[in-house]
Structures are given as C-alpha cells and as structure tokens.
Protein backbone atom coordinates (compact mmCIF):
# COMPACT_ATOMS: atom_id res chain seq x y z
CA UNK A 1 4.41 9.34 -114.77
CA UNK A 2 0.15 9.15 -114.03
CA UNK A 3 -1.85 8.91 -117.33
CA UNK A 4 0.90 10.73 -119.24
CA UNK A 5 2.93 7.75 -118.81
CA UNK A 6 0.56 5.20 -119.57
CA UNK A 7 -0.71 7.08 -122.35
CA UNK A 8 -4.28 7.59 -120.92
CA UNK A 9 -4.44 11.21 -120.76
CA UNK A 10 -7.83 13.27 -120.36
CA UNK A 11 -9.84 16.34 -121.24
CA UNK A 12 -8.08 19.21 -118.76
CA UNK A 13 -5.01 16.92 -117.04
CA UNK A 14 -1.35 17.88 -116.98
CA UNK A 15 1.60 15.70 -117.61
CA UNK A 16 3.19 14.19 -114.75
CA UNK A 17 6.92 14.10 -115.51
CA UNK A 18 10.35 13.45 -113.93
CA UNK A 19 13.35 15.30 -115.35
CA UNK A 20 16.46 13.27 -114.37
CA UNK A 21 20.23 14.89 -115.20
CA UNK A 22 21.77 18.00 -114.33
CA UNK A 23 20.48 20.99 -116.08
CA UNK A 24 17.86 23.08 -114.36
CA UNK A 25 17.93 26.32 -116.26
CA UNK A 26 16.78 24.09 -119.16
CA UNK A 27 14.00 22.17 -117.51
CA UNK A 28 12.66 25.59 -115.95
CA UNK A 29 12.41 27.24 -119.35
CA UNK A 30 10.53 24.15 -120.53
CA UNK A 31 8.29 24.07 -118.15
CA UNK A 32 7.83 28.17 -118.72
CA UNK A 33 6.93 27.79 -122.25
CA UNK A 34 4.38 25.01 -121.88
CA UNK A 35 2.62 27.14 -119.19
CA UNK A 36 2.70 30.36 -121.32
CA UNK A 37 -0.57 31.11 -122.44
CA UNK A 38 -0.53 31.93 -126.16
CA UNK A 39 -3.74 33.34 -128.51
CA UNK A 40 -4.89 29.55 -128.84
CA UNK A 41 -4.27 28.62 -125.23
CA UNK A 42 -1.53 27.02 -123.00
CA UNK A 43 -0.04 24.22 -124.83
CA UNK A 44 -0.37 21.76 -121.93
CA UNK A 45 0.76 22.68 -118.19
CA UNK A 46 3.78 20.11 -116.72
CA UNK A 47 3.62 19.14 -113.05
CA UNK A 48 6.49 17.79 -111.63
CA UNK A 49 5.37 17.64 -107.76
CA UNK A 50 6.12 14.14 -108.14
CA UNK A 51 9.71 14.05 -107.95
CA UNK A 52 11.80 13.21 -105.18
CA UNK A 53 11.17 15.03 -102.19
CA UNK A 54 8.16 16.25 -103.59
CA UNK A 55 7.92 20.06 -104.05
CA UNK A 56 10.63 20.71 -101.42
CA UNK A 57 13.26 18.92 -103.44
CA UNK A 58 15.31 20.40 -107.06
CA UNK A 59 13.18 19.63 -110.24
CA UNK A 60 15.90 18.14 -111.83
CA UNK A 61 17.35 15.00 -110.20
CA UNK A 62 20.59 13.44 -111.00
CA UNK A 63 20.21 9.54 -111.40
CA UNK A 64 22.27 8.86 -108.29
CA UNK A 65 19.98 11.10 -106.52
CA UNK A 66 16.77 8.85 -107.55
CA UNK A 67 18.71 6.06 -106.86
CA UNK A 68 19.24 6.46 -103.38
CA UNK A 69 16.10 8.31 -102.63
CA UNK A 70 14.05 5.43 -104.08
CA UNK A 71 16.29 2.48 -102.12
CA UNK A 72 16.43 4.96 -98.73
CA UNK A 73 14.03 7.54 -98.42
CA UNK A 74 10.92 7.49 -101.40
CA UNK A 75 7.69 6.41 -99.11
CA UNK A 76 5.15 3.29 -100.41
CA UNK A 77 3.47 5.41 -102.75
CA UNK A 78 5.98 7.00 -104.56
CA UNK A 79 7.17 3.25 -105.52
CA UNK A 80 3.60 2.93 -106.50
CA UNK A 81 3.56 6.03 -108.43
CA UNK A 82 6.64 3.97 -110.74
CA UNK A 83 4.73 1.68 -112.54
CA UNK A 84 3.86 3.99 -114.86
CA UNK A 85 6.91 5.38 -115.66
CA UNK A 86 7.86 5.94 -119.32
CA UNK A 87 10.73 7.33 -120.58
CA UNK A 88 10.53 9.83 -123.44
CA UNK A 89 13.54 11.17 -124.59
CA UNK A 90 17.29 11.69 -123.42
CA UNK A 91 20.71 9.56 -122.82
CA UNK A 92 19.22 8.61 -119.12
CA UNK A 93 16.11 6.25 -120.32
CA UNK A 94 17.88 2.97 -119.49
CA UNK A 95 19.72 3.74 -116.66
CA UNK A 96 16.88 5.48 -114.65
CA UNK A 97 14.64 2.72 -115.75
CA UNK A 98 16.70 -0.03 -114.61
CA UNK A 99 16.62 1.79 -111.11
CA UNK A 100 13.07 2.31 -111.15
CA UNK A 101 12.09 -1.35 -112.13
CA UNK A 102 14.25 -2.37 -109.17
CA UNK A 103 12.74 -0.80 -106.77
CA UNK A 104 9.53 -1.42 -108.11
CA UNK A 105 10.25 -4.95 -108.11
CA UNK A 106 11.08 -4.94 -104.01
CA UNK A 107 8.15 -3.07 -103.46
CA UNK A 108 6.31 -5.37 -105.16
CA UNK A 109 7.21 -8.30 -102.63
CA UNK A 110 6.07 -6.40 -99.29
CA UNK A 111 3.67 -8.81 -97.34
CA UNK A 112 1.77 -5.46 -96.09
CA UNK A 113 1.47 -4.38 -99.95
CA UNK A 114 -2.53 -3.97 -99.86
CA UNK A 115 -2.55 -3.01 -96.34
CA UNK A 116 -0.44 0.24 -97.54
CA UNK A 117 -2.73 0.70 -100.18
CA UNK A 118 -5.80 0.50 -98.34
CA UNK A 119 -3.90 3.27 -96.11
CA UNK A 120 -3.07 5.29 -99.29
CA UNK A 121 -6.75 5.55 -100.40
CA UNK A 122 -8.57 6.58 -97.09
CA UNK A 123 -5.32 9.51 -96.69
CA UNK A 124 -6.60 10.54 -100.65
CA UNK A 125 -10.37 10.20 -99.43
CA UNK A 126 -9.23 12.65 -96.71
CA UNK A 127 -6.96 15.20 -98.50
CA UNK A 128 -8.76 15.44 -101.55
CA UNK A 129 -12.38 13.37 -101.62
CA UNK A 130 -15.18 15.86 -102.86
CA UNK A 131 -17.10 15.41 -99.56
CA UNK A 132 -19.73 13.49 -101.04
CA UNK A 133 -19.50 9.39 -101.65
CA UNK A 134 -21.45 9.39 -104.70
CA UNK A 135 -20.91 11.89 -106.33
CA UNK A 136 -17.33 11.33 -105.99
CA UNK A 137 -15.86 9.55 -109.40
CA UNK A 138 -12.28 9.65 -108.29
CA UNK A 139 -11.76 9.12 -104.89
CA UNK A 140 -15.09 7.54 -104.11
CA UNK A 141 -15.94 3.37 -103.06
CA UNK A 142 -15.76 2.19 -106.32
CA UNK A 143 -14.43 5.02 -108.26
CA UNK A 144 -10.97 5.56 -110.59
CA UNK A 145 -8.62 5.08 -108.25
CA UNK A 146 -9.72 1.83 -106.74
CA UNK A 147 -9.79 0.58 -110.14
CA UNK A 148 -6.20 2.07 -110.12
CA UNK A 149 -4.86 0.96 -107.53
CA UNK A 150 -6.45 -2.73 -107.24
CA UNK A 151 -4.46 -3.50 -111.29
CA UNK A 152 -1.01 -1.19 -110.05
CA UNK A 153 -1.21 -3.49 -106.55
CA UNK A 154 -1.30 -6.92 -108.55
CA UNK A 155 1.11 -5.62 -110.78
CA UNK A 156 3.54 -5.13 -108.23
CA UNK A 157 2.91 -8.55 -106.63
CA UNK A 158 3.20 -10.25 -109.68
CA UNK A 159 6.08 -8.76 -111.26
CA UNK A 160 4.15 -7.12 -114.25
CA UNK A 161 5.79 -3.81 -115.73
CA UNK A 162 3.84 -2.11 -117.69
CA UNK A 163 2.39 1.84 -117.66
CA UNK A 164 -1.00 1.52 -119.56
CA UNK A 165 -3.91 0.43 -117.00
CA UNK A 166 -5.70 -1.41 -119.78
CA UNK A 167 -3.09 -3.44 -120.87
CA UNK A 168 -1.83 -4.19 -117.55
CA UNK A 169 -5.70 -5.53 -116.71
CA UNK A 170 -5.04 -7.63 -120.04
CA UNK A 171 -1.78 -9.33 -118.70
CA UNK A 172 -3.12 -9.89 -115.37
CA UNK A 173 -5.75 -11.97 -117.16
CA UNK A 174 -3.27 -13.62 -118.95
CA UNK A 175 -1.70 -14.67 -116.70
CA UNK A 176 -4.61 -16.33 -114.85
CA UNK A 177 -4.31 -12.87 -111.76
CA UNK A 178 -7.93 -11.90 -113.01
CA UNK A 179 -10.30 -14.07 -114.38
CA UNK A 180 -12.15 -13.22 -117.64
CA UNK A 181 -15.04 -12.31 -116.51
CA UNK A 182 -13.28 -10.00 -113.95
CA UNK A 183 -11.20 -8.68 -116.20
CA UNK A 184 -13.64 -7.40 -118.74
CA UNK A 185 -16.24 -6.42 -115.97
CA UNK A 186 -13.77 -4.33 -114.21
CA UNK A 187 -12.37 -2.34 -117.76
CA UNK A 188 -16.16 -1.75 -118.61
CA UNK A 189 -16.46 -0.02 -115.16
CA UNK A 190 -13.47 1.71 -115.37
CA UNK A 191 -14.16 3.06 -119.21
CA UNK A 192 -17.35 3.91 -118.23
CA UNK A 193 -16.48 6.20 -115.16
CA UNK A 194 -13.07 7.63 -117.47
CA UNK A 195 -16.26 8.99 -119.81
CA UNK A 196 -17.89 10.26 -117.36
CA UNK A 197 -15.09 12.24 -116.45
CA UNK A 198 -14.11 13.04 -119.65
CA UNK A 199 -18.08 14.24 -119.54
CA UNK A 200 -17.90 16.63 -116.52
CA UNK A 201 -14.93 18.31 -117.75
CA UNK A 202 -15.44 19.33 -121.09
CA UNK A 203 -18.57 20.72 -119.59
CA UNK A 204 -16.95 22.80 -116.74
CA UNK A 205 -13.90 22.87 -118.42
CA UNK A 206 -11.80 22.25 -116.12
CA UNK A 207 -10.22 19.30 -114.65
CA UNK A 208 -13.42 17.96 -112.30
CA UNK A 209 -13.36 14.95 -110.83
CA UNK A 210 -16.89 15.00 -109.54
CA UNK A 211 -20.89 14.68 -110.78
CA UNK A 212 -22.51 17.80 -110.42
CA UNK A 213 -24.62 18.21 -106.82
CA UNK A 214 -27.43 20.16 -108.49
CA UNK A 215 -30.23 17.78 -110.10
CA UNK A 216 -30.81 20.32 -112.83
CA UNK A 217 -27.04 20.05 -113.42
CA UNK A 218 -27.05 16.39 -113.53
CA UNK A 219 -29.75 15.43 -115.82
CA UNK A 220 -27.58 17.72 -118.24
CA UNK A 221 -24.71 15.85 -117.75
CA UNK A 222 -26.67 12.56 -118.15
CA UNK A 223 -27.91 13.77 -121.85
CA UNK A 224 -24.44 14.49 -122.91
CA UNK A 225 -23.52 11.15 -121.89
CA UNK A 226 -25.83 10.11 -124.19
CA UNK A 227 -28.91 9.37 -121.87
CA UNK A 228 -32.21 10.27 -121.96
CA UNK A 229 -32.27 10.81 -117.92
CA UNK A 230 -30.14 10.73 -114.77
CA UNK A 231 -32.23 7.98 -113.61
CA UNK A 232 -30.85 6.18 -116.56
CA UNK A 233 -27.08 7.26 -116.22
CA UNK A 234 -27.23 6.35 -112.54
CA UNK A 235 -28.00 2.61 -113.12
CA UNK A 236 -25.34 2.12 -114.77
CA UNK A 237 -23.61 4.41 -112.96
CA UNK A 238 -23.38 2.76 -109.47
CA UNK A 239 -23.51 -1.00 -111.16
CA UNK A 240 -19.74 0.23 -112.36
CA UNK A 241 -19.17 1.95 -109.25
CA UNK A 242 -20.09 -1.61 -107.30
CA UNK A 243 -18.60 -3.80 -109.85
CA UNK A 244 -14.77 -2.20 -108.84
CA UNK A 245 -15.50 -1.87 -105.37
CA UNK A 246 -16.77 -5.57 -105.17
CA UNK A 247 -13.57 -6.73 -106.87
CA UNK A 248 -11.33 -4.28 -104.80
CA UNK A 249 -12.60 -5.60 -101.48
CA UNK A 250 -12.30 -9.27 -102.44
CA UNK A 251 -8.72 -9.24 -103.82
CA UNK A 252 -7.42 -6.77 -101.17
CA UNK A 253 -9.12 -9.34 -98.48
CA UNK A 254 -7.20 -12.12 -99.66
CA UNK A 255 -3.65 -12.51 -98.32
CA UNK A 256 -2.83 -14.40 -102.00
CA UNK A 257 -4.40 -11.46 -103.82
C-alpha cells in the first residue's frame, strides 16, 4: 500500500504492507529481521498499521476477514487507502485483489466522495499538520497530499485502477478527466514538492515532511535544491503549492468532478 505500492518510494519512508493468510509467526519474524539493525543499517522498516482494524486488529488477515471488513466495517479512507494496492508475492494476489477492486469500485460511486475527502484532509491537518501552513509540504493548502488525494478521488469516480500517482494523472488525461494543461501543471507541482522532500530528508535524515523554520536553515536547503537563494526556491515554491491547491478546489467544487 502508500508509495510502496505505487512504486514511488522516498529517502527515509517505510513500506506500507498488508499480509493476508494465516501464518503470523512468519510475518512477525519478517517484520523482525527488516527492523534489525545490522553494521550497514536497518534494511528498510515495514509498517503494517494499515490493516484492518488498524493496530488493534492481528497483522495477518485471512481473505475472508478483509472481505467482510472492507464490505461492513473498513471506514472511507481505508477504501481510499486501496488504490494503491499491489500485490507482491504469494497464492492470495488474485483473490484479495478481486476483493479490493470491488470495494474500491463502490466506493468509487458515493455522491459524498469529495465531501469525505475534504473531511479526511482537515482530520490529517489536525492530527499530524506541522503547525505552520507554509512550511508544511505534506499536509499543507497545496501540498502532497492534495495532489494525492485530488488524482486517488477521480480515480475512484471514474473507475481507474491503478497504484502509481503519475500514471494515474496520465490516464485521467487520457481519458479527457484532466485536461493537458492540468495534467502536466499539476505533475510539475507535485515532482517539484516530492524533491523537496526528498531535499529535507536526506539533510535531517530522517523522514521530514516539513521546510526548515530557521532562515539560516532554509537558504541551506534552497542551495541543495540547486538554488542560489530561498527567495529563489520560494517562487517556485508556492507557484506549485497554488497550482495544486487551485486545481484541488475547482474539481472538488464541482459536483461532476
């Protein structure tokens, strides 16, 4: 699931995953010996919080079990969270899938679809936003997970399956959802601010989602971005920023999408 599933993994992220089937001792000693730090680091850390039930349910689910908690039980954003499952490896890929693109598909066809979105974002803004607008290249007006969320939204409305975000963008256009010129407007905006982050964490290393607050800090940042100022980086900074948030608000005001 996330960016592991759409193949859009980033400097400092862990794999989302789902294990589906019946062996747990397995899975746990998996997950074990990806976390175990060895002389050249941790290989790469699993988080599987996005299972059914969340971290209060078992981390292996049977396929009945996702079944009925994704027809019953699995809340608006845990459909969302489907289109970018991927399968990897196992004798489960096609019948999970076939589940998962169901409910997908129904979820896809609620009339409140962007309304629940809209809902989803200002709950992350809450629960996770850095505290400051601006600075803020995830959760912010305009940030990564508009951009996100605006492509995973028409997706669902339009029946599109498919994990990578840029591709997806590239369907929608084909299919006459985005225009050209919103197409490629909002996958510069969205490259740009993926760099950015890819920026900030190699220099903190660690998984930041954020510009740096201190000016000092920021005009560092803004040279290994390749910029000779933050003046510079900003500019472009906030005309990506605008360009998704301009595009979210139009498409998420219109009841055709």
């Amino acid at each position: 699931l996330g960016k592991f599933g759409g193949r859009e993994i980033s400097y400092g992220a862990d794999l989302d995953v789902l294990f589906i089937g019946d062996d747990d001792r397995a899975t746990q000693k998996l997950m074990s010996a990806m976390a175990q730090p060895t002389a050249e680091g941790n290989i790469w850390a699993l988080d599987a919080r996005l299972r059914p039930e969340g971290e209060k349910g078992p981390v292996v689910c049977s396929v009945e079990t996702c079944q009925w908690y994704y027809t019953n039980r699995a809340r608006p954003w845990e459909l969302q969270a489907l289109t970018r499952a991927r399968p990897i490896s196992g004798p489960l890929q096609s019948e999970f899938m076939q589940i998962a693109k169901s409910v997908w598909r129904r979820a896809g066809q609620n009339p409140d679809l962007f309304i629940r979105i809209d809902e989803m974002l200002e709950r992350i803004r809450r629960e996770r936003g850095s505290g400051s607008d601006f600075l803020d290249l995830k959760t912010g007006r305009g940030g990564i997970i508009e951009a996100e969320f605006l492509v995973q939204a028409l997706q669902m409305r339009e029946n599109i399956w498919e994990p990578n975000w840029e591709r997806a963008a590239d369907r929608l256009r084909e299919r006459r959802v985005l225009k050209d010129a919103e197409a490629e407007k909002l996958k510069e905006a969205y490259r740009f601010l993926r760099r950015c982050e890819s920026v900030a964490r190699r220099y903190e290393n660690k998984a930041v989602s954020a510009l740096p607050s201190d000016p000092s800090e920021q005009r560092k940042l803004a040279i290994r971005a390749g910029y000779d100022s933050f003046e510079a980086f900003q500019h472009e900074y906030v005309d990506a920023r605008d360009a998704i948030h301009t595009l979210y608000e139009r498409r998420s005001r219109n009841k055709n999408l």
